[in-house]
C-alpha atoms as a PDB file:
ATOM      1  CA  UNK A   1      63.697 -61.309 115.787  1.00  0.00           C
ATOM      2  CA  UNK A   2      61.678 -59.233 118.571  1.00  0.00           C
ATOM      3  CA  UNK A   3      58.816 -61.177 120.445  1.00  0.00           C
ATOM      4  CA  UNK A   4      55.734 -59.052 122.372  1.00  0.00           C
ATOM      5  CA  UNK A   5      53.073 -60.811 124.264  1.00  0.00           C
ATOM      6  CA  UNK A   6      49.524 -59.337 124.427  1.00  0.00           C
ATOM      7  CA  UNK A   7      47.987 -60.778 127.928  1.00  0.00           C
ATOM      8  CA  UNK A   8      44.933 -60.404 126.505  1.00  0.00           C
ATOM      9  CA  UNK A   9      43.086 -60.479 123.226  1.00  0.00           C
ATOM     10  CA  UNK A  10      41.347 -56.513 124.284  1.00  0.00           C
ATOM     11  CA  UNK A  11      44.833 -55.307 124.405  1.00  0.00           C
ATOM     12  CA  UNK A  12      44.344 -54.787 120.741  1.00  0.00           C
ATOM     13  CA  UNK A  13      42.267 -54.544 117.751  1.00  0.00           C
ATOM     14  CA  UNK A  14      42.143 -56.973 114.797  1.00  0.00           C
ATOM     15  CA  UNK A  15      44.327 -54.472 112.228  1.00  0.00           C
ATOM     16  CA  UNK A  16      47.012 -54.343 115.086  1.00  0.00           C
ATOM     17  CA  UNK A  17      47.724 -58.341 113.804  1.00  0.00           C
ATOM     18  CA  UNK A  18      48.210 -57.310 109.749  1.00  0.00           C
ATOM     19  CA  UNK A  19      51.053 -58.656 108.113  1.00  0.00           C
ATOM     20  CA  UNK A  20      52.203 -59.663 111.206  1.00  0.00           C
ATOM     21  CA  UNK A  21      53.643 -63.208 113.036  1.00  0.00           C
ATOM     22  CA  UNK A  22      51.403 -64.517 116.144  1.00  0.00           C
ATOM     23  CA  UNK A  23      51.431 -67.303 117.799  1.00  0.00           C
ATOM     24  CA  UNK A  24      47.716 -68.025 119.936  1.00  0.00           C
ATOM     25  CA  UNK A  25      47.601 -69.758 123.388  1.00  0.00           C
ATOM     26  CA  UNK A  26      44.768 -71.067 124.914  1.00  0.00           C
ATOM     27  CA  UNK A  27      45.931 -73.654 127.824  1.00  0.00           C
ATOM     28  CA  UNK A  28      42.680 -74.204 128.395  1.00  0.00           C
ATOM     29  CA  UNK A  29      41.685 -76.133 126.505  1.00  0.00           C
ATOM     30  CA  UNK A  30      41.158 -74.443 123.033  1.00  0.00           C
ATOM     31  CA  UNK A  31      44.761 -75.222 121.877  1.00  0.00           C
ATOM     32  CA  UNK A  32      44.962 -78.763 122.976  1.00  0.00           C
ATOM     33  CA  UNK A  33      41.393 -79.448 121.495  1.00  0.00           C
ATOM     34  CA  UNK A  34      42.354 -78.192 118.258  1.00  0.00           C
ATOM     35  CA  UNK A  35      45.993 -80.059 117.789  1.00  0.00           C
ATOM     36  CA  UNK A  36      44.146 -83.278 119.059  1.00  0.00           C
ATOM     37  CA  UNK A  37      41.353 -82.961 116.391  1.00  0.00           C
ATOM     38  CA  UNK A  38      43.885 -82.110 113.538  1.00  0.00           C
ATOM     39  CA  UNK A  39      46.124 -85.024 115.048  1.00  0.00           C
ATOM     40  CA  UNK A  40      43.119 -87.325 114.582  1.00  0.00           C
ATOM     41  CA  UNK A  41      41.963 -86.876 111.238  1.00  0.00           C
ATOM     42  CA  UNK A  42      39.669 -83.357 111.038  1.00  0.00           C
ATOM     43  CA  UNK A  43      39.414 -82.239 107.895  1.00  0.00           C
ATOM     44  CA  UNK A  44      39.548 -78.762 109.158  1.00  0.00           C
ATOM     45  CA  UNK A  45      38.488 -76.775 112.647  1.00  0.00           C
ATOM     46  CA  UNK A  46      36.849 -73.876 111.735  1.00  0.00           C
ATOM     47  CA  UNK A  47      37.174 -71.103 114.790  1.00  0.00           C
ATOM     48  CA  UNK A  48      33.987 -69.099 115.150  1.00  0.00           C
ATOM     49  CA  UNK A  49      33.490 -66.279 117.492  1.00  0.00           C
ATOM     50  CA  UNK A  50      29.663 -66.504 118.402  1.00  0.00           C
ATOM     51  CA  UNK A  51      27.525 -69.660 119.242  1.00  0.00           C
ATOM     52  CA  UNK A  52      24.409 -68.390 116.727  1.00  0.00           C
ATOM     53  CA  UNK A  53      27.262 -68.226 114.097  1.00  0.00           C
ATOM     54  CA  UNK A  54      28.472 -71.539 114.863  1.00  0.00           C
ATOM     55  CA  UNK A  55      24.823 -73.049 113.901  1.00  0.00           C
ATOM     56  CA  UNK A  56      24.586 -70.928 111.072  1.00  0.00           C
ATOM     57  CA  UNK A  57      27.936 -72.189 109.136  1.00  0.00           C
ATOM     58  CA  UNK A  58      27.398 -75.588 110.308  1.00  0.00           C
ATOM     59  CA  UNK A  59      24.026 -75.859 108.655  1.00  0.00           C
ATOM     60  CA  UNK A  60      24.972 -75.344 105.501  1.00  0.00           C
ATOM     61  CA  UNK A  61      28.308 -77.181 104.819  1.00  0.00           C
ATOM     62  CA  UNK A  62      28.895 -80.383 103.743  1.00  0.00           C
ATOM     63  CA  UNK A  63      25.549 -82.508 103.983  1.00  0.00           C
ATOM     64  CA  UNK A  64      26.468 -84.364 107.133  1.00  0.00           C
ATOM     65  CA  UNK A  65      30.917 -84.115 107.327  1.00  0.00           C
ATOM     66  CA  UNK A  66      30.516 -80.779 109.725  1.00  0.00           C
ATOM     67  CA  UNK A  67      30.375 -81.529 113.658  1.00  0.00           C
ATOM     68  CA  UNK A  68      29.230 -78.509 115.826  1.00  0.00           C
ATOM     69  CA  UNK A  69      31.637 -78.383 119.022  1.00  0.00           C
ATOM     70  CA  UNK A  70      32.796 -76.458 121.991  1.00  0.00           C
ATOM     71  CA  UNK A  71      32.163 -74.873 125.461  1.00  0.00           C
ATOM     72  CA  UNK A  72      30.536 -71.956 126.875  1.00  0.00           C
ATOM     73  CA  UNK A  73      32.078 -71.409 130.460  1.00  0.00           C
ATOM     74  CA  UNK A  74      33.649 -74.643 130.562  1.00  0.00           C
ATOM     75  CA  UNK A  75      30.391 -77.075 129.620  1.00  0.00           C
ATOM     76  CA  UNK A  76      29.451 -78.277 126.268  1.00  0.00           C
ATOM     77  CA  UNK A  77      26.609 -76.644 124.364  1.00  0.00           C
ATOM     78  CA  UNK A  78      23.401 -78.468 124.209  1.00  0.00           C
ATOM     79  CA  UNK A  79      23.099 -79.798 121.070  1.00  0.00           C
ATOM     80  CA  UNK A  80      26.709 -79.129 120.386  1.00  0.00           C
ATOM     81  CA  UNK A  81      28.290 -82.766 119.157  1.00  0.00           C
ATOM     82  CA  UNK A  82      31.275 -82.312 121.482  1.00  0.00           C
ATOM     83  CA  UNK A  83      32.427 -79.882 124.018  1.00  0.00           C
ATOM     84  CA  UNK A  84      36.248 -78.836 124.329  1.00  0.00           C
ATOM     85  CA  UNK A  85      38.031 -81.777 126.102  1.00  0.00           C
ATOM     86  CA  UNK A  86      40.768 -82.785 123.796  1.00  0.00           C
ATOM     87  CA  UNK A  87      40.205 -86.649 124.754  1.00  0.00           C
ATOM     88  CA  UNK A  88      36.930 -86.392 123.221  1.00  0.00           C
ATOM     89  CA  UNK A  89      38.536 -85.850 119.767  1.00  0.00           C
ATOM     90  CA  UNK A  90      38.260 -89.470 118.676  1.00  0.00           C
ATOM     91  CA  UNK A  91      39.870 -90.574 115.232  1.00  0.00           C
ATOM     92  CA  UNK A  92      36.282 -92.875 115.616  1.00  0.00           C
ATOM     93  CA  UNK A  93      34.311 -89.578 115.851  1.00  0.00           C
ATOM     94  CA  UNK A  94      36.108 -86.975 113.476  1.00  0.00           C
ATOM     95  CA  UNK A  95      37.999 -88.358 111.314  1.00  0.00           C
ATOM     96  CA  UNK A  96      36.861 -86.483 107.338  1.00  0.00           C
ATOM     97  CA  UNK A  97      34.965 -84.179 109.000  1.00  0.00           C
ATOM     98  CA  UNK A  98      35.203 -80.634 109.474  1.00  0.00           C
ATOM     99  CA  UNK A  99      34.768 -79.411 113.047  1.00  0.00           C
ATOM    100  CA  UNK A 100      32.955 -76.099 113.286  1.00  0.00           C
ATOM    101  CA  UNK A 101      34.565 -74.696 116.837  1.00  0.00           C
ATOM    102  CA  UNK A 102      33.442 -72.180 119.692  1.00  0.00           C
ATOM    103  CA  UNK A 103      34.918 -71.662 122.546  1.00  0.00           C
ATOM    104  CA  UNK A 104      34.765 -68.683 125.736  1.00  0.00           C
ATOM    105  CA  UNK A 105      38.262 -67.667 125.443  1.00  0.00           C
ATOM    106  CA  UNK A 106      40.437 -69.437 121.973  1.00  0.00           C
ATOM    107  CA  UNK A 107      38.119 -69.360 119.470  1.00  0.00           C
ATOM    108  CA  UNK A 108      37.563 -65.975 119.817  1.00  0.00           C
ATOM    109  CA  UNK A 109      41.270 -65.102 120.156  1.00  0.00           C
ATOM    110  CA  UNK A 110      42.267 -66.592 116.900  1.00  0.00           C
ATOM    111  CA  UNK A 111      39.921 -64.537 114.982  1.00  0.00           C
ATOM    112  CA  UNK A 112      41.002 -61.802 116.309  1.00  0.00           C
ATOM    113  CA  UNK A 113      44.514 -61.949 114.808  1.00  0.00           C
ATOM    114  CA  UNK A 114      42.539 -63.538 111.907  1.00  0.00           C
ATOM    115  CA  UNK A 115      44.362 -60.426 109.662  1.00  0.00           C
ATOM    116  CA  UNK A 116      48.115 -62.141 110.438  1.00  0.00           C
ATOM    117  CA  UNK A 117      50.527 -63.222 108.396  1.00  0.00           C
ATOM    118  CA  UNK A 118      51.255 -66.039 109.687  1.00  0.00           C
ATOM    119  CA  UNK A 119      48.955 -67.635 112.543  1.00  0.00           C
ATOM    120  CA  UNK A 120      49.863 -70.652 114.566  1.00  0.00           C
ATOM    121  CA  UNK A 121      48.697 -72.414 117.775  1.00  0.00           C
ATOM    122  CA  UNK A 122      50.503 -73.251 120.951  1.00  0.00           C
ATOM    123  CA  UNK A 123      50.443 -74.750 123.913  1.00  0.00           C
ATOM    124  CA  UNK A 124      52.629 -76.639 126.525  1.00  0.00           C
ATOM    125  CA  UNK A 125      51.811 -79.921 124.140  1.00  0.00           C
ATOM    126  CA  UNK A 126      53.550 -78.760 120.884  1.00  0.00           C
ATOM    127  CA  UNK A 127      56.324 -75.689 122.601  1.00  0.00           C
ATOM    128  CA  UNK A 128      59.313 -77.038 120.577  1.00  0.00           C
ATOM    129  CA  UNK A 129      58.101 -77.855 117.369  1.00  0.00           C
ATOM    130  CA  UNK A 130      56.138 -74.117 117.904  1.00  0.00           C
ATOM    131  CA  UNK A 131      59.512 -72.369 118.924  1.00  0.00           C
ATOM    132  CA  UNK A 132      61.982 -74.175 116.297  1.00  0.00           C
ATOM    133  CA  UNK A 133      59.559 -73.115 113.750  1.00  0.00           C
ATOM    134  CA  UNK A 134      59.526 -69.599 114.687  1.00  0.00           C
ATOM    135  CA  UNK A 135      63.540 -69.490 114.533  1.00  0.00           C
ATOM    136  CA  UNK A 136      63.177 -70.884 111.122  1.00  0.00           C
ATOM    137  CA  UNK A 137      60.608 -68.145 109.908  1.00  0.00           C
ATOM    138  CA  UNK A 138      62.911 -65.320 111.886  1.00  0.00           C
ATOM    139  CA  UNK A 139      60.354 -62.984 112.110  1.00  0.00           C
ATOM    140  CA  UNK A 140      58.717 -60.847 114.629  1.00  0.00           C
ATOM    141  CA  UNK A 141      56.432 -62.531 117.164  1.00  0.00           C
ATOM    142  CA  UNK A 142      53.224 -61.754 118.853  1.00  0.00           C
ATOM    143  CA  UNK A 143      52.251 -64.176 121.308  1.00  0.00           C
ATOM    144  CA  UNK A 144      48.343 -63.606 121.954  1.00  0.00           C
ATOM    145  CA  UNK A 145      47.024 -64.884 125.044  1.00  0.00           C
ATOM    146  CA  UNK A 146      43.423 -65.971 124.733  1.00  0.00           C
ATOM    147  CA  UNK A 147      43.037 -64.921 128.258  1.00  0.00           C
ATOM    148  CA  UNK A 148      39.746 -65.742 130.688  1.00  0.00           C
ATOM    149  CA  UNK A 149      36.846 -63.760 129.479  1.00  0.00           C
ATOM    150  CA  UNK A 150      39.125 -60.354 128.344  1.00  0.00           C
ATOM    151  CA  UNK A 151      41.038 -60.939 131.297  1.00  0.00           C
ATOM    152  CA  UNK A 152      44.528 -62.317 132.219  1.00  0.00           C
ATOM    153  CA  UNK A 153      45.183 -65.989 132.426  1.00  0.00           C
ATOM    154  CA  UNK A 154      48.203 -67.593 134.522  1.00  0.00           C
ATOM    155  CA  UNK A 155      48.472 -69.987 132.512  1.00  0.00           C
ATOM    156  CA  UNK A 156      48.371 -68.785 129.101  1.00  0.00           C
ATOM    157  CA  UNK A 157      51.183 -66.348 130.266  1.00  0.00           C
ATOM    158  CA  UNK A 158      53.054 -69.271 131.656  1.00  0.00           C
ATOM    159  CA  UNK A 159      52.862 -70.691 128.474  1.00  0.00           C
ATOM    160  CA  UNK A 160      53.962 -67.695 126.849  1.00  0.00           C
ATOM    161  CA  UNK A 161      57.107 -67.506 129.230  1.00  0.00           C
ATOM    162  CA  UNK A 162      58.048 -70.628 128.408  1.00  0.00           C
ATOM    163  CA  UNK A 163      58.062 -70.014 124.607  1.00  0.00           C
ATOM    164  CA  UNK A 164      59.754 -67.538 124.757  1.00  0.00           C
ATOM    165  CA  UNK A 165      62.976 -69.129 127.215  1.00  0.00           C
ATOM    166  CA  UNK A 166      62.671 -72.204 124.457  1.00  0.00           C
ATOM    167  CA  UNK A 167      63.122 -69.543 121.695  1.00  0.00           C
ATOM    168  CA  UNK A 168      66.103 -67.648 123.368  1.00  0.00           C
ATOM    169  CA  UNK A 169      67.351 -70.904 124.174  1.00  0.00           C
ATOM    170  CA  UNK A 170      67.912 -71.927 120.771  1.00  0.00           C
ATOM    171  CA  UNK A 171      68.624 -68.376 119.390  1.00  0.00           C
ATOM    172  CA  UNK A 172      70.295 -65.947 121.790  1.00  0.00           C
ATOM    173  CA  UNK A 173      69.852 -63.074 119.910  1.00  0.00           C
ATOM    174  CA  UNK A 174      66.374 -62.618 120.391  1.00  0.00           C
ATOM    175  CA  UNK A 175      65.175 -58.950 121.914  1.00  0.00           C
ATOM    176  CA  UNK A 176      61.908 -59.031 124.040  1.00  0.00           C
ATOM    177  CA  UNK A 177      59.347 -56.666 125.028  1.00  0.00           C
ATOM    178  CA  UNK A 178      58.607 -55.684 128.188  1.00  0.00           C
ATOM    179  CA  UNK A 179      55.921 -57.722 128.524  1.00  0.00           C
ATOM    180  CA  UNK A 180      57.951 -60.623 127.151  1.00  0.00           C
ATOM    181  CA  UNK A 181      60.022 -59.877 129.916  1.00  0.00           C
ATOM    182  CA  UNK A 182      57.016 -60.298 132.433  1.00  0.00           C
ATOM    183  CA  UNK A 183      55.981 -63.383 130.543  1.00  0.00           C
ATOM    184  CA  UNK A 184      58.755 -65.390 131.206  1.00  0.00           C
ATOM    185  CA  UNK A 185      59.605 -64.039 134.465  1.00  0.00           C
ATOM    186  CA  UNK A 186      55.961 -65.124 135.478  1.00  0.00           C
ATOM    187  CA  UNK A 187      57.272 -68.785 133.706  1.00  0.00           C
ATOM    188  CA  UNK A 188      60.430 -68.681 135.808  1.00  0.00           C
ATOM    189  CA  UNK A 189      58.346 -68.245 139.544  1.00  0.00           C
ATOM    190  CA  UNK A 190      55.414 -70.180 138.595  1.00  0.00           C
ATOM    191  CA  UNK A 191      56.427 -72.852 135.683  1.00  0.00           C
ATOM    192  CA  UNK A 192      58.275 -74.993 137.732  1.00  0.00           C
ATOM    193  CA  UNK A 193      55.284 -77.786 138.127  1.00  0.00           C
ATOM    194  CA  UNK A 194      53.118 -77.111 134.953  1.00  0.00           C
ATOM    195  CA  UNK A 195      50.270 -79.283 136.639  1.00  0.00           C
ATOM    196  CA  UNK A 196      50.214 -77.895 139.796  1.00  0.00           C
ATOM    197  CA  UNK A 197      50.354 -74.533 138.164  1.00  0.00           C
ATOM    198  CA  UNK A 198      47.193 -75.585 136.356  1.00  0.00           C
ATOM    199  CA  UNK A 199      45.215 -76.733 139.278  1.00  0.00           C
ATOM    200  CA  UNK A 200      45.852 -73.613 141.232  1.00  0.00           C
ATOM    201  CA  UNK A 201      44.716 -71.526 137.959  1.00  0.00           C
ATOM    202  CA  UNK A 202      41.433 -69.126 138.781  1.00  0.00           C
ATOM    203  CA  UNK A 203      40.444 -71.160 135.525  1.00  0.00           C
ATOM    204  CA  UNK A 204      41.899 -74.672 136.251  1.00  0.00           C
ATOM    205  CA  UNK A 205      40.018 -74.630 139.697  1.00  0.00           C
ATOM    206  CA  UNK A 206      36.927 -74.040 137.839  1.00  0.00           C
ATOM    207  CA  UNK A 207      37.342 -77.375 135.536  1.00  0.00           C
ATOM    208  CA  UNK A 208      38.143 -79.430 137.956  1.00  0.00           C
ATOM    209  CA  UNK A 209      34.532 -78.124 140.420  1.00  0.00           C
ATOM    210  CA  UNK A 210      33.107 -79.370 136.743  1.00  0.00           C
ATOM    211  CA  UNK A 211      35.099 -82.413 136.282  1.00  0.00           C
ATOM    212  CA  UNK A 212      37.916 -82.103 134.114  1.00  0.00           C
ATOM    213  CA  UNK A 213      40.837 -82.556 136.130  1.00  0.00           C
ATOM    214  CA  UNK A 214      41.795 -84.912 133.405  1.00  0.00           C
ATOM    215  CA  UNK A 215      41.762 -82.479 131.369  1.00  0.00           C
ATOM    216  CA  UNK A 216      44.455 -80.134 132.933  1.00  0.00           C
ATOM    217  CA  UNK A 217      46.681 -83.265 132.839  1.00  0.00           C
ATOM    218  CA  UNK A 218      46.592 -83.737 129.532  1.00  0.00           C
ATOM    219  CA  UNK A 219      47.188 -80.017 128.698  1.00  0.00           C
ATOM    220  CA  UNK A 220      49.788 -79.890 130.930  1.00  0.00           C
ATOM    221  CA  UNK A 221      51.940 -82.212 128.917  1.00  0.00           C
ATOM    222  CA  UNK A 222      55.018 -80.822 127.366  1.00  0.00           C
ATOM    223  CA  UNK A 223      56.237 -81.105 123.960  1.00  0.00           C
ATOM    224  CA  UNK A 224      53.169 -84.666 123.517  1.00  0.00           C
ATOM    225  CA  UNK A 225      53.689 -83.083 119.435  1.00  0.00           C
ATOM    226  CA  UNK A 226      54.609 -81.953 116.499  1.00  0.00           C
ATOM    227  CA  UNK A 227      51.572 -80.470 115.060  1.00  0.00           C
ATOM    228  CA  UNK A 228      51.529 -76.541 114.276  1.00  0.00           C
ATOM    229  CA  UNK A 229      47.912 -75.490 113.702  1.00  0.00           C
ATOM    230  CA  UNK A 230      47.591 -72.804 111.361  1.00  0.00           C
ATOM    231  CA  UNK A 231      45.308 -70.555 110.024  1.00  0.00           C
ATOM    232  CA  UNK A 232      44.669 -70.557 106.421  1.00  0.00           C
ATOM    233  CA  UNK A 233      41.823 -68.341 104.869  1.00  0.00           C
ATOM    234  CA  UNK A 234      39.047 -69.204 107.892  1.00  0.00           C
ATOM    235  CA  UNK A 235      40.383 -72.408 108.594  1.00  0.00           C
ATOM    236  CA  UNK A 236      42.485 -74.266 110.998  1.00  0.00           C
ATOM    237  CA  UNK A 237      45.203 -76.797 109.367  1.00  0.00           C
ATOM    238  CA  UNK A 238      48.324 -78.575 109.894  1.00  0.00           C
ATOM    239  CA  UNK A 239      51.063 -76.979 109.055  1.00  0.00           C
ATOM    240  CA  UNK A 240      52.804 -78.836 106.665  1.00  0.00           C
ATOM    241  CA  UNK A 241      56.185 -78.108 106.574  1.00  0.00           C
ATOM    242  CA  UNK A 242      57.566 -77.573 109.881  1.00  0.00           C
END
């Protein structure tokens, strides 16, 4: 079992991901939004990579079960339902339906490994399960971080770093890249206080100017589940058998 982490979701194309194993991060706040609407009763979160396409699929599913959601640069989208706080996610609000979802950074990310093999979601709220999984499966790993706009995130490489020390924990033999390496040396000097880590975050600082410091709290949280999303056909699941 060999793990590689792509800082960024330019670092390759979408054929680079066929056949393969990835695991998507997106700290903030894609990943946490997504296992807390699964967690709550969505039907099914449906990632799309464009706003205009987001209105387009949601108008013509399921007569009234289809919410509209997500952010562009941290602030819900007017006329959007709800934006990307996972505390949002009520079991009240979404509970049946299926939540069509758009984000700056995850959304985006997960389609472009769409062409995987297998396709799960991570974050600091569901490392374990994410990590004992992966030692089951036993197959190469690419961790993709979602990144801030094409660029490299702290925290999604934190994240990444600390997957990856959970993995080698429980299986020694693992072999990393080089830039698994980097990911969990950047884990080792900065992971020691997730939430401070967070708040000093290029992107963290710029959710809390907009309000959400509650929000980095509650992403912050390690190993809150059990919930694996995973992709199946265009669709966003629980796995079922972790």
């Amino acid at each position: 079992m060999k793990i590689n982490v792509l800082y960024s979701p330019q670092n390759a194309d979408d054929l680079y991901f066929t056949e393969k194993t990835t695991v998507v991060i997106d700290v903030l706040r894609a990943s946490s939004t997504i296992i807390a609407a699964i967690e709550n009763g969505a039907k099914e979160v449906i990632p799309v990579s464009t706003v205009e396409f987001a209105v387009k699929v949601s108008g013509g599913m399921f007569g009234g079960q289809t919410l509209l959601c997500g952010e562009r640069n941290a602030k819900k989208i007017e006329g959007f339902a709800l934006g990307n706080s996972p505390s949002e996610y009520t079991k009240k609000l979404i509970e049946g339906k299926s939540i069509v979802f758009y984000t700056t950074n995850g959304s985006k990310a997960i389609l472009k490994a769409k062409f995987s093999e297998n396709l799960f979601i991570c974050t600091f709220n569901n490392l374990t399960a994410v990590a004992k999984h992966l030692i089951k499966l036993n197959k190469n790993v690419e961790i993709l971080c979602a990144g801030n706009n094409n660029l490299f995130s702290l925290e999604d490489s934190v994240c990444a770093g600390r997957l990856i020390r959970e993995i080698v924990f429980l299986n020694s033999e693992t072999l990393l890249s080089d830039s698994a390496k980097g990911a969990w040396a950047l884990e080792m000097e900065f992971g020691k206080n997730t939430l401070q880590m967070l708040k000093n975050s290029e992107h963290g600082e710029i959710l809390i100017k907009n309000g959400f410091e509650e929000d980095l709290k509650y992403c912050g949280i390690h190993n809150s589940s059990s919930t694996i999303p995973v992709l199946k056909g265009n669709v966003l699941k629980a796995m079922t058998d972790n």
